[in-house]
N, C-alpha and C. Protein backbone atom coordinates (compact mmCIF):
# COMPACT_ATOMS: atom_id res chain seq x y z
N UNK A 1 0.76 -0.55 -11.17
CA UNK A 1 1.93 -0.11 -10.47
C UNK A 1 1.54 0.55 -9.15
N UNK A 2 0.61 1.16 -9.08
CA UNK A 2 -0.10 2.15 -7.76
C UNK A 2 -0.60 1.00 -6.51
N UNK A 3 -0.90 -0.49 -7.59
CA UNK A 3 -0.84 -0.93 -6.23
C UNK A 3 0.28 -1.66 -5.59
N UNK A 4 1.45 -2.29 -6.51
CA UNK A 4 2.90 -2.28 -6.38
C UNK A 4 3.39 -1.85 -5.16
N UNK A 5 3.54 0.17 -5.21
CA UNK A 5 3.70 1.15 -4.30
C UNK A 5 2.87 1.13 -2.74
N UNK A 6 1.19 0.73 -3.23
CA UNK A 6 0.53 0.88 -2.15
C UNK A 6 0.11 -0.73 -0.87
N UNK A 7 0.25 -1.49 -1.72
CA UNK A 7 -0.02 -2.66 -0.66
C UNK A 7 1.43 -2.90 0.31
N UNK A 8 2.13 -2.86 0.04
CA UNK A 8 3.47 -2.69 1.43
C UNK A 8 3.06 -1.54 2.37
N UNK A 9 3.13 -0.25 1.86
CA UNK A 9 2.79 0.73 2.94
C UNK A 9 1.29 -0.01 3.50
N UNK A 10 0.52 0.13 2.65
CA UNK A 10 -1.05 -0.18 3.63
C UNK A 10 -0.49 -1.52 5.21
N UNK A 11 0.30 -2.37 4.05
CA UNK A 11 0.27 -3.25 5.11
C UNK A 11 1.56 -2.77 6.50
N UNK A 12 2.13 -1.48 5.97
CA UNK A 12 3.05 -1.46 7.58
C UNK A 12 2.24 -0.58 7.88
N UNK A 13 1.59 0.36 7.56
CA UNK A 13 0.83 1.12 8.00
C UNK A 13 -0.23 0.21 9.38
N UNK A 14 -1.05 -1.02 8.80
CA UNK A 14 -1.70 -1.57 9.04
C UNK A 14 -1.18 -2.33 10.87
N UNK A 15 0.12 -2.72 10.37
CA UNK A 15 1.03 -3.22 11.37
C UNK A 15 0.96 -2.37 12.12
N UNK A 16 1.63 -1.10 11.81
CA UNK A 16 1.81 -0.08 12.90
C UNK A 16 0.76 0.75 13.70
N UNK A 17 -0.27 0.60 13.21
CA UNK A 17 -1.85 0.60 13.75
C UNK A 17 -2.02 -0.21 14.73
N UNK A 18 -1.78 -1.26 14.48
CA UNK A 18 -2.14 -2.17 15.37
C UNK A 18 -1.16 -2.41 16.92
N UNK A 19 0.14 -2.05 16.18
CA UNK A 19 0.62 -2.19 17.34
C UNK A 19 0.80 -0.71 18.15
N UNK A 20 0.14 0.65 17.69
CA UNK A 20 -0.17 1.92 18.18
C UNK A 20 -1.36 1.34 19.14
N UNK A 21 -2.42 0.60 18.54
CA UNK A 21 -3.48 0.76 19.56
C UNK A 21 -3.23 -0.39 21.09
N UNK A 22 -2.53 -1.63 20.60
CA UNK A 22 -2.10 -2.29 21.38
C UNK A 22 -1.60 -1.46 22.83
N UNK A 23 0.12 -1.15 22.29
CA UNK A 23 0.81 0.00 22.84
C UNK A 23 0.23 0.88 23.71
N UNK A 24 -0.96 1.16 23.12
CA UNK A 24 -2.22 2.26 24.66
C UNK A 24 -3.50 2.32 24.55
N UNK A 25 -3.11 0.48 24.69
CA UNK A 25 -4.02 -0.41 25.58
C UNK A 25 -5.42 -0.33 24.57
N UNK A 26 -5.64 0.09 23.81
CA UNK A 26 -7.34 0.20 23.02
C UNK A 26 -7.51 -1.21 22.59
N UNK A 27 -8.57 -0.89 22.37
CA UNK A 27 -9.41 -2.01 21.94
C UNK A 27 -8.86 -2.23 20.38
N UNK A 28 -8.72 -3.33 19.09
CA UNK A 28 -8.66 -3.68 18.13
C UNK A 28 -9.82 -3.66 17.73
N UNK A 29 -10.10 -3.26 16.09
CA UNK A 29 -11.63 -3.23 15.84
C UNK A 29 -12.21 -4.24 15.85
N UNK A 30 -13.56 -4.59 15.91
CA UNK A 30 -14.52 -5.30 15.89
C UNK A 30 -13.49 -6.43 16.64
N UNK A 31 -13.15 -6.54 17.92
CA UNK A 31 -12.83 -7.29 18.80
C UNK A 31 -11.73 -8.15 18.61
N UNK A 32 -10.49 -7.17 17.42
CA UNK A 32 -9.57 -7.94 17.49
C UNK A 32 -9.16 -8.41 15.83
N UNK A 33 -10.51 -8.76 15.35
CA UNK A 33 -10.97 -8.88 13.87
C UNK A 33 -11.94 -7.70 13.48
N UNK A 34 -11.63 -7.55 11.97
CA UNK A 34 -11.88 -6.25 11.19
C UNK A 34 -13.73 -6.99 11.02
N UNK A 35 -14.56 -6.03 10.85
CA UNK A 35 -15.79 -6.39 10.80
C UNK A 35 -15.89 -7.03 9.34
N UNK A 36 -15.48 -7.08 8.54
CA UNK A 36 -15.75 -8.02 7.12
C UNK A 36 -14.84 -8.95 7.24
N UNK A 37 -13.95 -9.54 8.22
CA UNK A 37 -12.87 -11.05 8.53
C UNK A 37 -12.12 -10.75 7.44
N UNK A 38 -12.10 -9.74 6.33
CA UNK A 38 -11.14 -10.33 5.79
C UNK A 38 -9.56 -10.05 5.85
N UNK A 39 -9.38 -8.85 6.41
CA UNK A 39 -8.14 -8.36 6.65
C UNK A 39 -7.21 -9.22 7.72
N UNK A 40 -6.58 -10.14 7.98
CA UNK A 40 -5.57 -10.40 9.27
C UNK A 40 -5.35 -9.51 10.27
N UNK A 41 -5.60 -10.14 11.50
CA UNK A 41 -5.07 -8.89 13.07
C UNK A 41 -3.50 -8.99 12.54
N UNK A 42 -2.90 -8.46 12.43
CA UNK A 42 -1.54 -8.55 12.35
C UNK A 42 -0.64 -8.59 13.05
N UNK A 43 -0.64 -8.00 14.29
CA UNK A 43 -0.65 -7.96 15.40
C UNK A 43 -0.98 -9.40 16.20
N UNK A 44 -1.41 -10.19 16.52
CA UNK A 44 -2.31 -11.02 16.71
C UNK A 44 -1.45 -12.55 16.14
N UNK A 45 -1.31 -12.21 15.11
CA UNK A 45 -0.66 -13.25 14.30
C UNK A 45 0.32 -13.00 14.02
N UNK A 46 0.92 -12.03 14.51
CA UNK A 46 2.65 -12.23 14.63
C UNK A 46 2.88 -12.38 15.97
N UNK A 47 2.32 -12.17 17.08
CA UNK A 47 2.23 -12.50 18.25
C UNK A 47 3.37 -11.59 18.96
N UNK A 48 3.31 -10.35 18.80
CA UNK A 48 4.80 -9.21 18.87
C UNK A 48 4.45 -8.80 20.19
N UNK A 49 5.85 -8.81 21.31
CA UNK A 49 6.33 -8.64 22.47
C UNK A 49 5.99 -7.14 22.26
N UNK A 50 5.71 -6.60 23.38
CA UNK A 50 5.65 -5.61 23.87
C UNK A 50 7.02 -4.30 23.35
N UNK A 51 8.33 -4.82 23.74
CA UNK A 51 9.09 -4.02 23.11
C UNK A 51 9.15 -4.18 21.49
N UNK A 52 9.00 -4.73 21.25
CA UNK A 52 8.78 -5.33 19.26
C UNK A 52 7.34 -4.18 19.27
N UNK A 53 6.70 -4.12 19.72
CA UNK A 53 5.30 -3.02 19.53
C UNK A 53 5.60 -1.40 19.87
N UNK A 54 6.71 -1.51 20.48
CA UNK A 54 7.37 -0.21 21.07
C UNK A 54 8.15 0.81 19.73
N UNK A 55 9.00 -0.99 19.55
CA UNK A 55 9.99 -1.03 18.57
C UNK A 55 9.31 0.07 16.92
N UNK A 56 8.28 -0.65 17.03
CA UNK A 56 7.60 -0.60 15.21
C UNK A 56 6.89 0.52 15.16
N UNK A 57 6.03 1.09 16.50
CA UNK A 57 5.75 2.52 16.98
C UNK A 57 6.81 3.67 16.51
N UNK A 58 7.37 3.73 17.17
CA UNK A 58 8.72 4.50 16.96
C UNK A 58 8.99 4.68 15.80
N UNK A 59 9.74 3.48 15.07
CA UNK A 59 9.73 3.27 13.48
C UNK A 59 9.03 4.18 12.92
N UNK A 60 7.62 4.12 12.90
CA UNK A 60 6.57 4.39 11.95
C UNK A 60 6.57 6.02 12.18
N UNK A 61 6.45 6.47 13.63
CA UNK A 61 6.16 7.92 14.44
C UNK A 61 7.46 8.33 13.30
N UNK A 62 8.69 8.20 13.35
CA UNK A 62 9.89 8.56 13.00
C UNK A 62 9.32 8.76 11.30
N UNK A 63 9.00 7.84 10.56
CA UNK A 63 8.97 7.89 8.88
C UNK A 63 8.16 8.28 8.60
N UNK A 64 6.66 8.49 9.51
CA UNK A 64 5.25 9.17 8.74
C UNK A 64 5.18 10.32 8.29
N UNK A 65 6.36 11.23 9.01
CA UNK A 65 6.20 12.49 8.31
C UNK A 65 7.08 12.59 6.91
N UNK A 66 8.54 11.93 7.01
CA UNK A 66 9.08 11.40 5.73
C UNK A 66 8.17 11.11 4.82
N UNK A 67 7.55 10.09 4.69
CA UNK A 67 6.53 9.32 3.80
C UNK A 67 5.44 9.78 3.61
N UNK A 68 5.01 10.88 3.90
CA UNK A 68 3.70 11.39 3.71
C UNK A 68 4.48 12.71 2.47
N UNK A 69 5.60 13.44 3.06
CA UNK A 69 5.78 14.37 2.53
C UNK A 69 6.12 13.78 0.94
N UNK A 70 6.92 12.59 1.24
CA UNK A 70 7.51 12.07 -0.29
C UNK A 70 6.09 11.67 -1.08
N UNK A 71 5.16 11.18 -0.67
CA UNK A 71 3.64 10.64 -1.38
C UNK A 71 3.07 12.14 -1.78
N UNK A 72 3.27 12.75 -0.62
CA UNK A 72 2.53 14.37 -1.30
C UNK A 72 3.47 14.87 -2.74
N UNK A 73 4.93 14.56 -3.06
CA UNK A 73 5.40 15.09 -3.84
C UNK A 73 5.38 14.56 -4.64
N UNK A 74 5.13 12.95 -4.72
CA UNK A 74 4.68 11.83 -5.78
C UNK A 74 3.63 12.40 -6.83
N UNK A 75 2.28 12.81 -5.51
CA UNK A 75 1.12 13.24 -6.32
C UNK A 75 1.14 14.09 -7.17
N UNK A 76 2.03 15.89 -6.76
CA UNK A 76 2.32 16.91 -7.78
C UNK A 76 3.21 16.46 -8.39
N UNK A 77 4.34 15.91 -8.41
CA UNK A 77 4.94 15.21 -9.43
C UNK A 77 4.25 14.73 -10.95
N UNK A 78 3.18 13.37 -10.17
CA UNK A 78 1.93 12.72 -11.23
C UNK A 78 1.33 14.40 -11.77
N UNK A 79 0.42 15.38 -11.53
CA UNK A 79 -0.32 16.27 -11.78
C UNK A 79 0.55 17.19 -12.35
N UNK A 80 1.88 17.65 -12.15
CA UNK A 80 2.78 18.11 -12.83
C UNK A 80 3.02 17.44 -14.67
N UNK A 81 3.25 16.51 -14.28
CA UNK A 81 3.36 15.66 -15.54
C UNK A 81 2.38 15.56 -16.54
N UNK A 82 1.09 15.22 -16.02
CA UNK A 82 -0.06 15.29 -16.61
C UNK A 82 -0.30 16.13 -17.04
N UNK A 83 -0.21 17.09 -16.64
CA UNK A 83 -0.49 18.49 -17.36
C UNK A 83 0.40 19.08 -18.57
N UNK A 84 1.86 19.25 -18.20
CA UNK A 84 2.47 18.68 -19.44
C UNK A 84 2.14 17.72 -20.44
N UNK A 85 1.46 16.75 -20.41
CA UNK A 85 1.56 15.80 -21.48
C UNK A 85 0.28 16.23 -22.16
N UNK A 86 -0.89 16.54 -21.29
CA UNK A 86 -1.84 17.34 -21.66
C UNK A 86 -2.26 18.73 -21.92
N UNK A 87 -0.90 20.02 -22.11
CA UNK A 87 -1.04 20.88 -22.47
C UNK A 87 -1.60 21.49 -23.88
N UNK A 88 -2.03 22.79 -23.37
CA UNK A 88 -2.70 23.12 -24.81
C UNK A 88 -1.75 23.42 -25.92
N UNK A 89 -0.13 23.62 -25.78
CA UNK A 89 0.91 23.54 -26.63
C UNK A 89 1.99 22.46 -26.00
N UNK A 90 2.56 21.52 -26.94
CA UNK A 90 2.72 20.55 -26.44
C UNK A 90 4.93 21.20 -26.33
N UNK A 91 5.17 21.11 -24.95
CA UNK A 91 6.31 21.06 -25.31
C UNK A 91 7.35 19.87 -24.37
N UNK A 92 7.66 19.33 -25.61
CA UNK A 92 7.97 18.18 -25.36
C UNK A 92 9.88 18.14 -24.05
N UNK A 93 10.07 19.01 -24.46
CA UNK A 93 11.22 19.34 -22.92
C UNK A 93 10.47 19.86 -21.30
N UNK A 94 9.66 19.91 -21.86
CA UNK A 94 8.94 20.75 -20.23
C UNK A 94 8.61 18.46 -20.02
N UNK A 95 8.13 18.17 -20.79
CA UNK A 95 7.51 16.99 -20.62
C UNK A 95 8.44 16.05 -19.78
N UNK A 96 9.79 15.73 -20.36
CA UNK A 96 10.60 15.83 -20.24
C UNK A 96 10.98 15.58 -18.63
N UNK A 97 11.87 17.16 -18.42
CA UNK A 97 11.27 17.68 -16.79
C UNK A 97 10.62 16.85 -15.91
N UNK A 98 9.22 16.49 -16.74
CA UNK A 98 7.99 16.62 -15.56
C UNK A 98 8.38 15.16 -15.48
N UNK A 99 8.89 14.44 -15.95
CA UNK A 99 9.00 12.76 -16.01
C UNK A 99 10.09 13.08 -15.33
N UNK A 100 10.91 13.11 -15.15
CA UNK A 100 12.25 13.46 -14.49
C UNK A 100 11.68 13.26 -12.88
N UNK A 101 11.22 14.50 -12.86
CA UNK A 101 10.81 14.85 -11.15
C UNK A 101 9.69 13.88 -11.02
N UNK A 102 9.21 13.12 -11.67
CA UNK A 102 7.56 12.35 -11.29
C UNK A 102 8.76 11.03 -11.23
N UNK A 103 10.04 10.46 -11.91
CA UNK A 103 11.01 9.31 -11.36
C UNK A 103 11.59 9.58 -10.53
N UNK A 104 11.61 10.61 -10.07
CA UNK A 104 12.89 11.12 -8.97
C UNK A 104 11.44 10.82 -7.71
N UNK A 105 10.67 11.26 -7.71
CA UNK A 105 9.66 11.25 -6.74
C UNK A 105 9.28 9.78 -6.58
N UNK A 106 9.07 8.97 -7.31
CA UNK A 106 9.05 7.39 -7.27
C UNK A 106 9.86 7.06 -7.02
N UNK A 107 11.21 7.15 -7.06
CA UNK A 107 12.59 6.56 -6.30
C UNK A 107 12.19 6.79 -4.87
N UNK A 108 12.08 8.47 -4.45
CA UNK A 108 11.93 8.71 -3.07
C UNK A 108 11.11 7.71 -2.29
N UNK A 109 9.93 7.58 -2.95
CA UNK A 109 8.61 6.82 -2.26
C UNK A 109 9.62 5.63 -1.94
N UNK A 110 9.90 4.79 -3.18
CA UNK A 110 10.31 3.10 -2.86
C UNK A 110 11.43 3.48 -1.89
N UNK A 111 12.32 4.31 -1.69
CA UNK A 111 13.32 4.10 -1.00
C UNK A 111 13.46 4.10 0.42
N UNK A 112 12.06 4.61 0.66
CA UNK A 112 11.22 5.08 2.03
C UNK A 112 10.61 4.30 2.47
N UNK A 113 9.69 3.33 1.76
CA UNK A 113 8.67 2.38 1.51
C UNK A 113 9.92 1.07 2.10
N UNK A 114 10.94 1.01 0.98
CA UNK A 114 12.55 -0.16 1.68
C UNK A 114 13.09 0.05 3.03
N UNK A 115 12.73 0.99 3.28
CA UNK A 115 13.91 1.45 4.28
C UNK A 115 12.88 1.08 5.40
N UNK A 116 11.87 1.43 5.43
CA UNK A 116 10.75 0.74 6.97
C UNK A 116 10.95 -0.59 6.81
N UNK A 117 10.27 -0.93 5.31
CA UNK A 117 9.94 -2.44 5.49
C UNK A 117 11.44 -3.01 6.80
N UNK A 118 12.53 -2.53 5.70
CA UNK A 118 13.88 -3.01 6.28
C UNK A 118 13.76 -3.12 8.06
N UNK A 119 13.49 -2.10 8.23
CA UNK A 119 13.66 -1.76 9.60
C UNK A 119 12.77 -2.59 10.42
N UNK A 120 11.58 -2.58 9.91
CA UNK A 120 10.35 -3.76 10.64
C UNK A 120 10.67 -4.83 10.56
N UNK A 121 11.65 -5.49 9.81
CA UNK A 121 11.81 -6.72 9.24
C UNK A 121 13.32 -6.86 10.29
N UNK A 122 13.70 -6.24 10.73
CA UNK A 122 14.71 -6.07 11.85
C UNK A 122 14.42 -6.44 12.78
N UNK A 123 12.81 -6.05 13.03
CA UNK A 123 12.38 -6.21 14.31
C UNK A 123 11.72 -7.49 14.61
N UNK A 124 11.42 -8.30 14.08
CA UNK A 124 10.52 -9.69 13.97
C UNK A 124 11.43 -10.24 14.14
N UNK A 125 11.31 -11.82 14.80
CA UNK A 125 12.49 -12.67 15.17
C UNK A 125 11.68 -13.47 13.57
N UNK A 126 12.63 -14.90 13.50
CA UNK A 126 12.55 -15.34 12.36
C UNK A 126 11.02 -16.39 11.99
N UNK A 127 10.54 -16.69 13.45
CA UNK A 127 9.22 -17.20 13.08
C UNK A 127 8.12 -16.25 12.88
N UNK A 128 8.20 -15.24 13.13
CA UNK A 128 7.40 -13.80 12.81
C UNK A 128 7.43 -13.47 11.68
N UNK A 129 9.17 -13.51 10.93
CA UNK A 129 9.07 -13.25 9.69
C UNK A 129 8.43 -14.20 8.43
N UNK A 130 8.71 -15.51 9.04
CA UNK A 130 7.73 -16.50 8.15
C UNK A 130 6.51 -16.51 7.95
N UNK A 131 5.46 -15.58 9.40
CA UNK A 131 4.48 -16.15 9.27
C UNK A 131 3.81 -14.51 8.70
N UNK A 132 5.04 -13.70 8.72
CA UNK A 132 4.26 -12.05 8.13
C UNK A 132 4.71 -12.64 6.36
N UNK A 133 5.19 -13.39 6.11
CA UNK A 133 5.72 -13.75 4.66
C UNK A 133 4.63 -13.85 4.25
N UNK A 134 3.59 -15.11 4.82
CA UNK A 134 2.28 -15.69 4.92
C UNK A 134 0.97 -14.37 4.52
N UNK A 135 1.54 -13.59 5.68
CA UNK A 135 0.26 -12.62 5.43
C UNK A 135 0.56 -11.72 4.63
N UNK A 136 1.43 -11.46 3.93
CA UNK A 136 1.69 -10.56 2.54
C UNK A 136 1.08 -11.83 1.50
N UNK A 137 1.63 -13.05 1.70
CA UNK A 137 1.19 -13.45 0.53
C UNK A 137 -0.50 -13.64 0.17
N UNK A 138 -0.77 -13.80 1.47
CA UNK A 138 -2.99 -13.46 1.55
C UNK A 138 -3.37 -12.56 1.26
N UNK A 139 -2.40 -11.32 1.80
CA UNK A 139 -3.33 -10.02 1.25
C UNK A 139 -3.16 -9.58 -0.25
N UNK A 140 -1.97 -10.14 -0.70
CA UNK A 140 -1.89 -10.03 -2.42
C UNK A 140 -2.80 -10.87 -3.10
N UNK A 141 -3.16 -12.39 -2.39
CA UNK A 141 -3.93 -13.22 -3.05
C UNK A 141 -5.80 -12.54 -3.06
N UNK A 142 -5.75 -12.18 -1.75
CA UNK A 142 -7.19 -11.02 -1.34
C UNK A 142 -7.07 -9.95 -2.35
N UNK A 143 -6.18 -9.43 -2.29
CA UNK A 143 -6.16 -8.10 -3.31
C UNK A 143 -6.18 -8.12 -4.45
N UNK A 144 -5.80 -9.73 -4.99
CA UNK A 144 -6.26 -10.03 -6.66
C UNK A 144 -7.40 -10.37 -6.97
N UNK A 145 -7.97 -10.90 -5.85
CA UNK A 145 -9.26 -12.17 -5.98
C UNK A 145 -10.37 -10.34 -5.99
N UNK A 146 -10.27 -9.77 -5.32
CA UNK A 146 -10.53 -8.39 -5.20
C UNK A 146 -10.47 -7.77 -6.65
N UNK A 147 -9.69 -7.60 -7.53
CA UNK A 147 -9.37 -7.09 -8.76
C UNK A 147 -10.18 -7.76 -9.37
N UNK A 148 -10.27 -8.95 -9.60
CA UNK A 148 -11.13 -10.25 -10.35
C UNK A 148 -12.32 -9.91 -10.30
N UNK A 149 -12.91 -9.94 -9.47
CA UNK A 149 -14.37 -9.84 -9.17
C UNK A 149 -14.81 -8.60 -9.44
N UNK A 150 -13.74 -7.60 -9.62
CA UNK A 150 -14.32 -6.02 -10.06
C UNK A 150 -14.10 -6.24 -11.20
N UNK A 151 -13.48 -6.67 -11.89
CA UNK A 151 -13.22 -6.88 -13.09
C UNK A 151 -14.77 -7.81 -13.89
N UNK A 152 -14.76 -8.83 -13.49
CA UNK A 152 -15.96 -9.95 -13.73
C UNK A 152 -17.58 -9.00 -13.36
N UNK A 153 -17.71 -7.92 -12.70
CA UNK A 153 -18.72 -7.28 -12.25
C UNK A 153 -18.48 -6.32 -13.34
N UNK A 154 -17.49 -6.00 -14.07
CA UNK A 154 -17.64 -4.93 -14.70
C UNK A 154 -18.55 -5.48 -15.88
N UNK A 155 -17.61 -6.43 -16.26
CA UNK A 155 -18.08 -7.19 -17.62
C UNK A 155 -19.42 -7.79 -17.36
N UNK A 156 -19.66 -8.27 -16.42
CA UNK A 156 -20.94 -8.61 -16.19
C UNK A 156 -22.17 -7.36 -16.77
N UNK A 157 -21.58 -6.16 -16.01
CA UNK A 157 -22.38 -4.76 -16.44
C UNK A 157 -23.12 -4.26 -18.02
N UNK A 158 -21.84 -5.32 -18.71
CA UNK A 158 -22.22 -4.96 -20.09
C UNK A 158 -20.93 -4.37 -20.54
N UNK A 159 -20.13 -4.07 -19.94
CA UNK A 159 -18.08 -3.46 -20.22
C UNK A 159 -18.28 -3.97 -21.66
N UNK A 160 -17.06 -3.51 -22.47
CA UNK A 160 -16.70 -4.54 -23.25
C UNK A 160 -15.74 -5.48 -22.92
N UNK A 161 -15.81 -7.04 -23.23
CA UNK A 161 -14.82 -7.63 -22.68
C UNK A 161 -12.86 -7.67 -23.53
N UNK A 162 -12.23 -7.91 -22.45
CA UNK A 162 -11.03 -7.59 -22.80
C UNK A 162 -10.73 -7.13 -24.63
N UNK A 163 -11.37 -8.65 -25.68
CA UNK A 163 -11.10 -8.95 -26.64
C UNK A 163 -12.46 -8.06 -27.30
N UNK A 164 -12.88 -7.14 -26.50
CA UNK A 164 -13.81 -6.08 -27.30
C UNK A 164 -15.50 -6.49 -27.87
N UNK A 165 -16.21 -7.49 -27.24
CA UNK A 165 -17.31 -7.68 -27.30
C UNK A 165 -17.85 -7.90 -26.14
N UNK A 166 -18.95 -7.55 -26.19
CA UNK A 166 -19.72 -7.60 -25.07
C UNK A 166 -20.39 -8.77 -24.48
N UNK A 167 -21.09 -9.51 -23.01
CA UNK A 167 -21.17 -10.43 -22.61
C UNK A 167 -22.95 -10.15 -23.53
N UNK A 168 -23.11 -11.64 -23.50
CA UNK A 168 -24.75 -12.05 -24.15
C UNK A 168 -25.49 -11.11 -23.54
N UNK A 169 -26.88 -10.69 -23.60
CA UNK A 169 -27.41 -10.54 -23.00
C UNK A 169 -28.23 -11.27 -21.69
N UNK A 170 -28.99 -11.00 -21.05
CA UNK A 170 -29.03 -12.33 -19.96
C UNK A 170 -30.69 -12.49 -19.99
């Protein structure tokens, strides 16, 4: 679920990076492309006008302090909860509570998290939006192929595998 929450923000975050450094004039890292190729310029490949870079600036300047504060209350929310569930006397209404404010704090996030996307997605004309469709769907396919291979490295390690035995020895 954490990455559910986190691969949209990373990726407007990512957007809005790019079109911050654009915007005043810097350089893009490693010349445009990220030094391991695998991330998309985003920027680059949506091919965004100057006011569209103005546009998504703004956006982002406007919600980062929103969205940081709602993620900070996410976290004590999570650590609130936890601690309840892990107290040294268990009381199951405080628990309760702490789930309460740890859903109320996950509403906040997604509704914050909707409300940019929305707004960025305002800003792209419609071949922009096809081809940012594209690059959500790579970085989810990257971000699984990513999971896989940590996963396959674990088990490789000696993990137990899913069904609870371990790989041969080698």
């Amino acid at each position: 679920m954490r990455s559910t929450i986190l691969f949209p923000i990373i990726l407007l975050l990512l957007l809005g990076a790019s079109a911050v450094s654009e915007a005043q004039g810097l350089p893009q890292p490693g010349g445009g492309t990220p030094p391991d190729g695998d991330r998309p310029n985003l920027l680059a490949s949506l091919a965004l006008s100057s006011d569209q870079i103005a546009q998504i600036k703004q956006i982002n300047a406007e919600r980062r302090p929103q969205i940081q504060a709602a993620g900070r209350r996410l976290r004590e929310a999570n650590r609130s909860l936890d601690m309840a569930v892990y107290a040294d006397v268990l009381n199951e209404s405080d628990v309760q509570a702490r789930l309460k404010e740890f859903q109320a704090a996950q509403l906040e996030v997604a509704s914050l998290r909707f409300a940019t996307e929305l707004a960025i997605r305002k800003v792209l004309t419609p071949d922009q939006l096809v081809r940012f469709r594209e690059l959500r769907r790579q970085m989810a396919e990257m971000q699984q192929d990513r999971r896989d291979q940590r996963t396959l490295r674990r088990f490789d390690r000696g993990s137990p595998k899913p069904d609870g035995q371990r790989p041969p020895p080698h």
